[in-house]
C-alpha atoms as a PDB file:
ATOM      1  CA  UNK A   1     -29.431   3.945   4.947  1.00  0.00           C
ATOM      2  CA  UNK A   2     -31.527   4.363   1.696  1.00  0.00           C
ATOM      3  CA  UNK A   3     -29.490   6.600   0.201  1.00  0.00           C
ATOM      4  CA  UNK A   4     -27.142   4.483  -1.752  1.00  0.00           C
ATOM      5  CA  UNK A   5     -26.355   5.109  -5.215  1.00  0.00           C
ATOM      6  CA  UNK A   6     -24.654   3.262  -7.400  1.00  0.00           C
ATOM      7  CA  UNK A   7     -21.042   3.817  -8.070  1.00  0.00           C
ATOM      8  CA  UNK A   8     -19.427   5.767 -11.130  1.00  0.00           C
ATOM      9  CA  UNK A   9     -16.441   3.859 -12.336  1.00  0.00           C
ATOM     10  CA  UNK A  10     -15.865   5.099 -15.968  1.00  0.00           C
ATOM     11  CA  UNK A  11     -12.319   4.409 -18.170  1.00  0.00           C
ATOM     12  CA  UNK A  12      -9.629   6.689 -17.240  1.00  0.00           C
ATOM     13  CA  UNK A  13      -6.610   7.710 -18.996  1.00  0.00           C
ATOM     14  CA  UNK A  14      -3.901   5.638 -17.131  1.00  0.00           C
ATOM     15  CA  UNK A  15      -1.823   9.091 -16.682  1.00  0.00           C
ATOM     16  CA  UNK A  16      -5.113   9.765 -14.138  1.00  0.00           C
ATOM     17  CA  UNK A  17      -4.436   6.624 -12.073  1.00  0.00           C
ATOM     18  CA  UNK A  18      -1.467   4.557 -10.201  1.00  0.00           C
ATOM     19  CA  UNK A  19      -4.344   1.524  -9.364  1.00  0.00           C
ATOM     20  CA  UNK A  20      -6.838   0.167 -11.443  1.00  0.00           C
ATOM     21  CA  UNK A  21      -9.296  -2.323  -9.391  1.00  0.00           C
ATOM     22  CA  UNK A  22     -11.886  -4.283 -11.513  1.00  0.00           C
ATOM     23  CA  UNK A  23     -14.412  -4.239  -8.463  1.00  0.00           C
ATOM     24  CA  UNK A  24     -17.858  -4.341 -10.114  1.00  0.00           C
ATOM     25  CA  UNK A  25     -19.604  -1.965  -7.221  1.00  0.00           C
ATOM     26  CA  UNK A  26     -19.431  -1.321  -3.562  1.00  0.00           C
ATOM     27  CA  UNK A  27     -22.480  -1.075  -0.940  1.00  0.00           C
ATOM     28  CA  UNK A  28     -22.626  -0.312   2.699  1.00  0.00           C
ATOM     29  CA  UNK A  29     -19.928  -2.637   4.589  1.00  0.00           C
ATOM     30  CA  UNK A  30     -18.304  -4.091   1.231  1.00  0.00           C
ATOM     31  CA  UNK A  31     -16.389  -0.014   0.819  1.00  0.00           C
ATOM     32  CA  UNK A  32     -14.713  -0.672   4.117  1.00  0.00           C
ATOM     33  CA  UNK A  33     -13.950  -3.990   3.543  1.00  0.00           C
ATOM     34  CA  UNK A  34     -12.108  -3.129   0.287  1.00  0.00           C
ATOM     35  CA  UNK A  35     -10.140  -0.635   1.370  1.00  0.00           C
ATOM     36  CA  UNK A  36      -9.296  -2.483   4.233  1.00  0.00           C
ATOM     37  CA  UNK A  37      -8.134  -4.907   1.821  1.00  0.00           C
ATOM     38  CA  UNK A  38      -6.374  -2.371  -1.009  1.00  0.00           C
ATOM     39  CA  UNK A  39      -4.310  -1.374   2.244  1.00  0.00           C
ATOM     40  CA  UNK A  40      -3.355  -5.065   3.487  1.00  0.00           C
ATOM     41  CA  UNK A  41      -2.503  -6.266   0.062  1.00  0.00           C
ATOM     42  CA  UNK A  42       0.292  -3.609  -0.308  1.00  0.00           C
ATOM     43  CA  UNK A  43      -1.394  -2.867  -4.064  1.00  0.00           C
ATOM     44  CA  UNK A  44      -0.654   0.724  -3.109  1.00  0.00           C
ATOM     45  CA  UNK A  45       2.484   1.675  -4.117  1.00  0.00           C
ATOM     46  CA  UNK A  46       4.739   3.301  -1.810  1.00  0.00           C
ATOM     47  CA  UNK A  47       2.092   3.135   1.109  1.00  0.00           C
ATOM     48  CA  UNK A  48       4.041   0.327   3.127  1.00  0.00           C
ATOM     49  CA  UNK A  49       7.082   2.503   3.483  1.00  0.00           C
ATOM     50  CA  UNK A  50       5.168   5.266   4.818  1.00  0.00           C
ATOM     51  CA  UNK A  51       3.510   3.682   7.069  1.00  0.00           C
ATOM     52  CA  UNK A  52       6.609   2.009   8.618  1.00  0.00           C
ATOM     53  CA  UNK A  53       8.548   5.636   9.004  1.00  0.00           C
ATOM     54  CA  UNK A  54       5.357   6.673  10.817  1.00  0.00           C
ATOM     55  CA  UNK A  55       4.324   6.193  14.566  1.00  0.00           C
ATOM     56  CA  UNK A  56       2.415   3.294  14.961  1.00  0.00           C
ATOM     57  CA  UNK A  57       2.091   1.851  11.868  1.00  0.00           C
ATOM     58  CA  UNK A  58      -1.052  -0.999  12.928  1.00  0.00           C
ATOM     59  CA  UNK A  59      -3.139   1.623  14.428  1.00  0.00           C
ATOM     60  CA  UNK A  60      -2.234   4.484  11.600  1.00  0.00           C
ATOM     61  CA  UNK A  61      -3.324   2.271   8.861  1.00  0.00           C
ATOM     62  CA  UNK A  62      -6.670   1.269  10.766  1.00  0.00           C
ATOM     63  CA  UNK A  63      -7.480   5.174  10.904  1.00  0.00           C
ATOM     64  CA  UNK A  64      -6.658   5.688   6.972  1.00  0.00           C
ATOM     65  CA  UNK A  65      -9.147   2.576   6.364  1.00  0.00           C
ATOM     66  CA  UNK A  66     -11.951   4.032   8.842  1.00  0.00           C
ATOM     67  CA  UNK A  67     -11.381   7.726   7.689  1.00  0.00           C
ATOM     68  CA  UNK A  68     -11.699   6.541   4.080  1.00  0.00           C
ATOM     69  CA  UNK A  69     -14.854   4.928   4.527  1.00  0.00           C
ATOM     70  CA  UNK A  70     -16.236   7.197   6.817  1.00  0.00           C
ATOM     71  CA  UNK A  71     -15.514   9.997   4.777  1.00  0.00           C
ATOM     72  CA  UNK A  72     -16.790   8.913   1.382  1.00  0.00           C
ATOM     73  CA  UNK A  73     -19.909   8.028   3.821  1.00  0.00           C
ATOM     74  CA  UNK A  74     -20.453  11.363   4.952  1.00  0.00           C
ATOM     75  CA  UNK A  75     -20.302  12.794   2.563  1.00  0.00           C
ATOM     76  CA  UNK A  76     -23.640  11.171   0.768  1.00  0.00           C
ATOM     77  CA  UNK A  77     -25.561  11.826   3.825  1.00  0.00           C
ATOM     78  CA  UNK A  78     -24.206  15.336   3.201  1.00  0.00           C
ATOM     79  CA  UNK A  79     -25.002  15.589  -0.395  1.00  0.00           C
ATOM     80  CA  UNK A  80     -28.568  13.833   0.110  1.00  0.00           C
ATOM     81  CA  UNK A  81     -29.192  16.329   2.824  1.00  0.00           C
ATOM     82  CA  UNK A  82     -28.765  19.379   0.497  1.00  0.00           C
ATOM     83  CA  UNK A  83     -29.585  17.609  -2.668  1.00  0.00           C
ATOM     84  CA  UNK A  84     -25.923  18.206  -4.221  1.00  0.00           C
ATOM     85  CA  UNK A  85     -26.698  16.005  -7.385  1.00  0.00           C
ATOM     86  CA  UNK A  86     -23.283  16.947  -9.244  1.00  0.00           C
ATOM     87  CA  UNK A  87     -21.346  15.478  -6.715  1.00  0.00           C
ATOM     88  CA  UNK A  88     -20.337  12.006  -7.262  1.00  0.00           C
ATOM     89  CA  UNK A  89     -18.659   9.222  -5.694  1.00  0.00           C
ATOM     90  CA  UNK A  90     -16.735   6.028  -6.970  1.00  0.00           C
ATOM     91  CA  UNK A  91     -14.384   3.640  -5.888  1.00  0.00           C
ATOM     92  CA  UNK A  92     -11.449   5.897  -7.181  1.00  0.00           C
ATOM     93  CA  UNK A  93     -12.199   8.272  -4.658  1.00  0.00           C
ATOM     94  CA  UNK A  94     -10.082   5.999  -1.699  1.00  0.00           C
ATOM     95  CA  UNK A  95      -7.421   6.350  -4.658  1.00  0.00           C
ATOM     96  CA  UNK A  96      -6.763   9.224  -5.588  1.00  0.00           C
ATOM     97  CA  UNK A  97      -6.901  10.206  -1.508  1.00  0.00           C
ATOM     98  CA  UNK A  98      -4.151   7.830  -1.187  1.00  0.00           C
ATOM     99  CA  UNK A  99      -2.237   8.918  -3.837  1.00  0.00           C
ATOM    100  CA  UNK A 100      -2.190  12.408  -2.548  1.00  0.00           C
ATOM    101  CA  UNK A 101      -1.136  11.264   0.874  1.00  0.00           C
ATOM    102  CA  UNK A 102       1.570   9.087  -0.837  1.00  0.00           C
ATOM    103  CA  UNK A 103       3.048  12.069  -2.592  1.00  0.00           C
ATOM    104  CA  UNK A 104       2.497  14.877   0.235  1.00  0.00           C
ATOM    105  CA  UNK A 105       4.360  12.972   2.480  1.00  0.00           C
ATOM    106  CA  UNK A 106       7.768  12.617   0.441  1.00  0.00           C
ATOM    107  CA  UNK A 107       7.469  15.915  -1.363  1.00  0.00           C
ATOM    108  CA  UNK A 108      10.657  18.039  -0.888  1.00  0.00           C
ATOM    109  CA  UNK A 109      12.206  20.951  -3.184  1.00  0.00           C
ATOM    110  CA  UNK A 110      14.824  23.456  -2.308  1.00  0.00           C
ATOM    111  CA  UNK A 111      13.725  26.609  -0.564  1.00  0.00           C
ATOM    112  CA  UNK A 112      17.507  28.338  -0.331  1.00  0.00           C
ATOM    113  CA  UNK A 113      20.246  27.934  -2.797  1.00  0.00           C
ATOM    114  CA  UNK A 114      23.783  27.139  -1.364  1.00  0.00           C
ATOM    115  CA  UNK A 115      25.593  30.907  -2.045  1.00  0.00           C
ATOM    116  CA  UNK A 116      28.030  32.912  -0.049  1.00  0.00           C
ATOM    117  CA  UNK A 117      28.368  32.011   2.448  1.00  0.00           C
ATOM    118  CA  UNK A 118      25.572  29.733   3.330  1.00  0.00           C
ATOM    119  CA  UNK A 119      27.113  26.069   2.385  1.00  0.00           C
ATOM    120  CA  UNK A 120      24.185  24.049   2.566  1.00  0.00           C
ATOM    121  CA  UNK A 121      20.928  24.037   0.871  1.00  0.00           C
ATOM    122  CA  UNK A 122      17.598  23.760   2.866  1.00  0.00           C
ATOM    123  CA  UNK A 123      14.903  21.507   1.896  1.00  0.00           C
ATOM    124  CA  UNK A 124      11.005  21.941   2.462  1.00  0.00           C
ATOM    125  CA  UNK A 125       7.906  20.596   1.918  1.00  0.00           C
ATOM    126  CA  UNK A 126       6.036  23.332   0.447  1.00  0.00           C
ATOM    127  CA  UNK A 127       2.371  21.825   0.890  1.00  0.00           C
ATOM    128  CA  UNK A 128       2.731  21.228   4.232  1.00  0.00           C
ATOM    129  CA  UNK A 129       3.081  23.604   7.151  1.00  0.00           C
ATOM    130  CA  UNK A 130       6.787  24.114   7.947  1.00  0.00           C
ATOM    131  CA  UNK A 131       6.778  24.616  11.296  1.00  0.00           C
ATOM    132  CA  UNK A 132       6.036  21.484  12.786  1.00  0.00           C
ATOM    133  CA  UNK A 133       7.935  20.826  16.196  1.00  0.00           C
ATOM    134  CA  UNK A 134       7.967  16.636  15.547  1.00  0.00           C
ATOM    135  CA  UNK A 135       8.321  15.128  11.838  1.00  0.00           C
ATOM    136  CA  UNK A 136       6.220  13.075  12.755  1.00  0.00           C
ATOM    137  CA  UNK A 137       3.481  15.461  12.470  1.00  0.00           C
ATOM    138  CA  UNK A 138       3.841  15.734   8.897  1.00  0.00           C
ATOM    139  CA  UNK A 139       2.440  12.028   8.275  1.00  0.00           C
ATOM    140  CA  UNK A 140      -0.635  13.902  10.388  1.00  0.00           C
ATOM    141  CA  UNK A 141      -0.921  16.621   8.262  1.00  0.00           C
ATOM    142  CA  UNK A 142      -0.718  14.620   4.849  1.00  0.00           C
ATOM    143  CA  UNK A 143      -3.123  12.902   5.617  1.00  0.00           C
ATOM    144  CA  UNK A 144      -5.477  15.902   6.350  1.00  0.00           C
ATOM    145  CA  UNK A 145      -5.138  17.336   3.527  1.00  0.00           C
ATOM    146  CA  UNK A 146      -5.473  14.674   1.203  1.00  0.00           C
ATOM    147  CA  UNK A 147      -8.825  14.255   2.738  1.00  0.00           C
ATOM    148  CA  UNK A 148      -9.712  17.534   2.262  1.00  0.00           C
ATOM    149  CA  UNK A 149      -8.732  17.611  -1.201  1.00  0.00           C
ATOM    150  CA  UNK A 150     -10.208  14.199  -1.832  1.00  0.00           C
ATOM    151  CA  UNK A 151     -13.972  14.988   0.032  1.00  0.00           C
ATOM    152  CA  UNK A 152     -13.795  18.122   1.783  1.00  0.00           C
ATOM    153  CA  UNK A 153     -13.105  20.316  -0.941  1.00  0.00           C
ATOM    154  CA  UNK A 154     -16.138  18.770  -3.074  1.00  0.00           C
ATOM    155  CA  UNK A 155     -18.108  19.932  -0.859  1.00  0.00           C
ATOM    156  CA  UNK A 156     -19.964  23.832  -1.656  1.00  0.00           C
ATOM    157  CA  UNK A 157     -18.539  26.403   0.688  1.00  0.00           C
ATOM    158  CA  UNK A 158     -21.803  28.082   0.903  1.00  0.00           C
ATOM    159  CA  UNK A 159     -24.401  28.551   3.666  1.00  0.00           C
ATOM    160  CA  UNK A 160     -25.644  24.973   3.993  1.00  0.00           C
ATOM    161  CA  UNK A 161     -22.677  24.177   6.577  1.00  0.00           C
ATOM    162  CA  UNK A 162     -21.795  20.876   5.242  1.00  0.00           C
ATOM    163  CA  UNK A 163     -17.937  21.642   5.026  1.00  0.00           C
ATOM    164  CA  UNK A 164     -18.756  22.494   9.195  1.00  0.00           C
ATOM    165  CA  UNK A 165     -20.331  19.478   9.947  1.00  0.00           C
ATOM    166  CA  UNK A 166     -17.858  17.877   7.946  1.00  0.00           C
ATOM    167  CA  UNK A 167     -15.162  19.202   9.606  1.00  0.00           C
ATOM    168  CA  UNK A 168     -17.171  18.750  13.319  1.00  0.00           C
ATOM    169  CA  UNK A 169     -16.954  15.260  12.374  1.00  0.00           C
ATOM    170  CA  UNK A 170     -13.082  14.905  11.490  1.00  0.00           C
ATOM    171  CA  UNK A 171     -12.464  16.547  14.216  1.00  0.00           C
ATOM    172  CA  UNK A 172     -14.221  14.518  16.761  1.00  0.00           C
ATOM    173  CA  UNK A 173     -12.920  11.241  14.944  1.00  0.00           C
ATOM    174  CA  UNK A 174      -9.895  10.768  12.707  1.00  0.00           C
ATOM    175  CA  UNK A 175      -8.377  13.917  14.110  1.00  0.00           C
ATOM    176  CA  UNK A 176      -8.329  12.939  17.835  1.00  0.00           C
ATOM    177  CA  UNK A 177      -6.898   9.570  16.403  1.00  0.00           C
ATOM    178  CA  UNK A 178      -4.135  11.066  14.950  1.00  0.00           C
ATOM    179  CA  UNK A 179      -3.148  13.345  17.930  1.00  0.00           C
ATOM    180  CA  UNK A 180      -3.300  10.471  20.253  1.00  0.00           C
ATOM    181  CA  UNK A 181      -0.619   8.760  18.442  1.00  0.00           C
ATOM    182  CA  UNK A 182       1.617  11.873  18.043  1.00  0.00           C
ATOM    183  CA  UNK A 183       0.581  12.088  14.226  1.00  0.00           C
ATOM    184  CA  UNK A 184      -0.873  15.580  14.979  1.00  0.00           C
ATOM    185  CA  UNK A 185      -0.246  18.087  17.437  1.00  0.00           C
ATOM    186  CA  UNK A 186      -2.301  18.159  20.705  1.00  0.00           C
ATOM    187  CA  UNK A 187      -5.266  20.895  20.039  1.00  0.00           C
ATOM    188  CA  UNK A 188      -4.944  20.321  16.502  1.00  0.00           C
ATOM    189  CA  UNK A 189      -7.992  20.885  13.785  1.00  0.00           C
ATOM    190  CA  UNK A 190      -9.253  19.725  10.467  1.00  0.00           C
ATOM    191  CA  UNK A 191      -9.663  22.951   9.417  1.00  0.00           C
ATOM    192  CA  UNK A 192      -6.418  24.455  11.219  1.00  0.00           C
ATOM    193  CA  UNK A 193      -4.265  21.816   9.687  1.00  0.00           C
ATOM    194  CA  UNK A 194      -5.818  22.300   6.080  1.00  0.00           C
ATOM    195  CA  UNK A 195      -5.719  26.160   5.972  1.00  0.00           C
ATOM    196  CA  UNK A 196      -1.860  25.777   7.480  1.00  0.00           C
ATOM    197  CA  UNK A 197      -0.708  24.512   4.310  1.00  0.00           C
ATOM    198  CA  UNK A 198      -2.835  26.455   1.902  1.00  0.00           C
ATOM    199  CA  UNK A 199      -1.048  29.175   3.605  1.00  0.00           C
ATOM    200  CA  UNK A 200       2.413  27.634   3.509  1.00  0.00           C
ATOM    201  CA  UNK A 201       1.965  27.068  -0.450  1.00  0.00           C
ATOM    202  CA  UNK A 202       0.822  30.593  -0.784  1.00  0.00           C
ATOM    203  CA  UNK A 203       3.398  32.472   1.293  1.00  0.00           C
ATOM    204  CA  UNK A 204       5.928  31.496  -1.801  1.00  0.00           C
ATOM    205  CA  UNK A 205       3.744  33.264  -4.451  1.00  0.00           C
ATOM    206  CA  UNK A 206       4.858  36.986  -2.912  1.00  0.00           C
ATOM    207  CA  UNK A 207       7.011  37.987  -5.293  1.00  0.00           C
ATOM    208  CA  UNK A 208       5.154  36.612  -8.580  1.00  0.00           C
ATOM    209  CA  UNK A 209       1.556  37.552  -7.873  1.00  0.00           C
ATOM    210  CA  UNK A 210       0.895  41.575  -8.172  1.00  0.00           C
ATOM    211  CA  UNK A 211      -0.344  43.615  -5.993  1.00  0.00           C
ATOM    212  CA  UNK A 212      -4.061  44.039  -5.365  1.00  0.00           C
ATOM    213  CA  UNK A 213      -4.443  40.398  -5.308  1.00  0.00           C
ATOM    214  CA  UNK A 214      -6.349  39.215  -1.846  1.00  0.00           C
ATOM    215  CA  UNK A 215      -5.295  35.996  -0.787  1.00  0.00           C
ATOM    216  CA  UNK A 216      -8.842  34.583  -0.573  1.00  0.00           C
ATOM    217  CA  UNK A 217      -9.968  31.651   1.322  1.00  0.00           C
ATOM    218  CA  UNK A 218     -11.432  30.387  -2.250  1.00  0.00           C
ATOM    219  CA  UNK A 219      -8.807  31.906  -3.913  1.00  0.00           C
ATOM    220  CA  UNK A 220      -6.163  29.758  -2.107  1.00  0.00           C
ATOM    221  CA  UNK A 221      -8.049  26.462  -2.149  1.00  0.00           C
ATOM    222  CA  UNK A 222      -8.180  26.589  -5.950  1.00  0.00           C
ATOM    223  CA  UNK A 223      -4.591  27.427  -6.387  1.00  0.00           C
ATOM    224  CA  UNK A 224      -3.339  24.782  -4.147  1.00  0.00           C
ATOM    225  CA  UNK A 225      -5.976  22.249  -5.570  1.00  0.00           C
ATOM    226  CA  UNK A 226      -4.723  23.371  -9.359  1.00  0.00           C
ATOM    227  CA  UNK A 227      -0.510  22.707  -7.816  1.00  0.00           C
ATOM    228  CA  UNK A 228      -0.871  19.241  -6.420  1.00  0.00           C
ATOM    229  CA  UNK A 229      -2.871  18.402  -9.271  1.00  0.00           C
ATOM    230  CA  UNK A 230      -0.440  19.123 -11.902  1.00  0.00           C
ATOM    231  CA  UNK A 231       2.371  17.074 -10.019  1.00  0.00           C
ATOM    232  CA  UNK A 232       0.031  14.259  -9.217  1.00  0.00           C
ATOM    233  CA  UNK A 233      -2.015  14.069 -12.529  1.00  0.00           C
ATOM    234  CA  UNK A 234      -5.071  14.386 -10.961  1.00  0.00           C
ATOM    235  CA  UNK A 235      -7.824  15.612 -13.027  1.00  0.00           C
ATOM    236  CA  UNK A 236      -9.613  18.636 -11.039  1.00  0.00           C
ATOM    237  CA  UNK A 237     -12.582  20.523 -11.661  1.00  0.00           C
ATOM    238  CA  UNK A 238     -13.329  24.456 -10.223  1.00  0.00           C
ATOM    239  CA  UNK A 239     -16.582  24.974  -9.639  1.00  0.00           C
ATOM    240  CA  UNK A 240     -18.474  27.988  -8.655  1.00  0.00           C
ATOM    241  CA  UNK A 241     -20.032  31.051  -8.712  1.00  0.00           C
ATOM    242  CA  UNK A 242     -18.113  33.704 -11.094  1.00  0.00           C
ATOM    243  CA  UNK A 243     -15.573  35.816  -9.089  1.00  0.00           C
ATOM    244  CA  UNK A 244     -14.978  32.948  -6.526  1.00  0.00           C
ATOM    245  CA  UNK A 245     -11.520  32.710  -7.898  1.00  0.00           C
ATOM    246  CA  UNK A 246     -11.370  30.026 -10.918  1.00  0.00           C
ATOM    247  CA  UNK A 247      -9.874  31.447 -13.448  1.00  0.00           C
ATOM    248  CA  UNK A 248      -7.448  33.387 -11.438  1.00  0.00           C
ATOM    249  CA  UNK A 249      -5.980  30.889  -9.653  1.00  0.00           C
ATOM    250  CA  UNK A 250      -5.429  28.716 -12.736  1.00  0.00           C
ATOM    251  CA  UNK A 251      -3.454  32.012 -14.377  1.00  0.00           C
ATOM    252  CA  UNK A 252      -1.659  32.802 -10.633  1.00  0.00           C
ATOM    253  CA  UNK A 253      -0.589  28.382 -10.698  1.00  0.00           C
ATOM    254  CA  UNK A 254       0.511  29.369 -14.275  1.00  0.00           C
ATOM    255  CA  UNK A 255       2.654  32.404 -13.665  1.00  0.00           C
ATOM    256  CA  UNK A 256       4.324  30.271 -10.450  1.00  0.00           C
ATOM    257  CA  UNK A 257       5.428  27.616 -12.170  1.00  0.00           C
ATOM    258  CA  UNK A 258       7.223  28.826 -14.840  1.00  0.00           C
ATOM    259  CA  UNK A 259      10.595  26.355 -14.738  1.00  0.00           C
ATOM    260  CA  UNK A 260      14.023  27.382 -13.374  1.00  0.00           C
ATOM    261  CA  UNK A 261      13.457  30.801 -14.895  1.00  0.00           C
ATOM    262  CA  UNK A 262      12.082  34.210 -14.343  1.00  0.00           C
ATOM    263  CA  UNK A 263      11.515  35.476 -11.058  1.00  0.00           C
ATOM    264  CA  UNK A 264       9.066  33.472  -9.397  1.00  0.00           C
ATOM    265  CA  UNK A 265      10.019  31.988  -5.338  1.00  0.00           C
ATOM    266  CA  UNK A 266      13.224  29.290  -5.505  1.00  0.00           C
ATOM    267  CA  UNK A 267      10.382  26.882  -4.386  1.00  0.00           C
ATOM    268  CA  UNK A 268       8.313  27.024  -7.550  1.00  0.00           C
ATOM    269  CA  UNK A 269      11.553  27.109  -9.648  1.00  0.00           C
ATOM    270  CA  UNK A 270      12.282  23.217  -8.148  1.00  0.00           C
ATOM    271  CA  UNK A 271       8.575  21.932  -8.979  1.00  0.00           C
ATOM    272  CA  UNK A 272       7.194  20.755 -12.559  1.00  0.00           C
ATOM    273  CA  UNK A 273       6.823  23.428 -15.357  1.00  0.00           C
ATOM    274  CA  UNK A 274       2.676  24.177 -16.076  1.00  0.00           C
ATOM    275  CA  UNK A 275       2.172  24.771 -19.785  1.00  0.00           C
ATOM    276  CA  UNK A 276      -1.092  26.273 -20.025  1.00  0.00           C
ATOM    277  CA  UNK A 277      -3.774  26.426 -22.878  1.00  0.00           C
ATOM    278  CA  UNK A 278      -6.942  28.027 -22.460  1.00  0.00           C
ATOM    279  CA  UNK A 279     -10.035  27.111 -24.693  1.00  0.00           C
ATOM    280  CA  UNK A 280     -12.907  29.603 -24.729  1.00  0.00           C
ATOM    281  CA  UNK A 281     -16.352  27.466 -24.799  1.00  0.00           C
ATOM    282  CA  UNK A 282     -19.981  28.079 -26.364  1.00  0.00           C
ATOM    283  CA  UNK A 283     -23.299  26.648 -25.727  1.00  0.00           C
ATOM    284  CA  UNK A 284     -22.702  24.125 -29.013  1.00  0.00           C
END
């Protein structure tokens, strides 16, 4: 393939990362090779326990090293195909996706309070989708959508198809993977599992956002993108065209999580307080 640029690897604020590699570059087999690596060196913190609590832990980690590659490879082919020069990728990439995964999977706040008489409190995961028959689905579905968020999402949602053929090629892949080894449920898809727990996030916002808001496909993306990345410290950038959404999901993630206070969903009263500031920008 010809279409190998070199990596971006710039300092971060260490708030940004859990893993700092000094790797001078990657090309062609040398990505898969280091994550393979990353993984078997247990430098990822917290990724050897979830693997053990999930089924199959050999033959899960060999699809996280082969869907990170793969992935990160796709998408350049994707981006050289429709000449998407602001989309970049770096060694951090693998990262951050694991990172996500990390925290998805262990993620739990309360959803009902212990009053009356209900005695006991439940517990959810809010980013994934609650209705999973098997727990172990919701290693599956972590997994998913830290991909997405990681690659998928970087991608334009426009008429050049490459979330589809993205998504054709999870799907055909990674996906079937995952349902083989009960990690996913059987007829399960990339872009099933994703928009499951956008929806599951969003289905808690009822009684904050007002009415007249249209829960958007766009709309939803950036608000769950702008959640995880406050509790994850991951840096995220919204991109598009105006109306897509931007803004307004930054102001709806703002108005959610609001502390222990006010009368936002039980759910968003459990995760981290968002303090935001906005700065109005200028062409100097």
């Amino acid at each position: 393939d010809s279409y190998l640029p070199a990596f971006v690897v710039q300092p971060t604020p260490q708030c940004l990362e859990f893993f700092v590699t000094s790797h001078e570059g990657l090309r062609g087999n040398a990505e898969h090779v280091f994550i393979e690596e990353l993984l078997n060196g247990s430098q990822v913190k917290g990724l050897s326990d979830v693997l053990q609590r999930s089924n199959h832990a050999i033959r899960f980690q060999q699809i996280i090293v082969n869907t990170l590659s793969s992935s990160a490879t796709l998408v350049r082919k994707l981006c050289k195909r429709s000449n998407l020069q602001r989309v970049h990728l770096s060694i951090r990439d693998p990262l951050r996706a694991l990172k996500l995964f990390i925290w998805l999977v262990d993620i739990k706040v309360i959803s009902v309070r212990a009053s009356g008489k209900n005695k006991t409190e439940k517990y959810v995961n809010p980013f994934l989708n609650d209705n999973m028959e098997d727990d172990q689905h919701y290693f599956g579905s972590a997994f998913v959508v830290s991909i997405a968020l990681a690659y998928w999402c970087r991608l334009p949602s426009d008429s050049s198809k490459n979330r589809e053929d993205f998504a054709l090629s999870a799907n055909n892949s990674f996906i079937q993977d995952l349902i083989t080894i009960n990690l996913l449920p059987q007829g399960s898809t990339f872009e099933q599992v994703f928009t499951s727990c956008l929806n599951q996030l969003w289905s808690y916002t009822t009684q904050t956002i007002p009415r007249g808001i249209v829960g958007t496909a766009c709309l939803k993306e950036a608000f769950f993108a702008i959640i995880v990345a406050v509790h994850t410290q991951t840096a995220v950038l919204l991109t598009g065209p105006p109306g897509c959404g931007k803004t307004l999901s930054l102001l709806l993630a703002s108005s959610c999580l609001v502390g222990p206070v006010g009368d936002t969903h039980v759910v968003f009263q459990h995760l981290s307080q968002m303090v935001c500031k906005m700065f109005q920008c200028n062409e100097t």
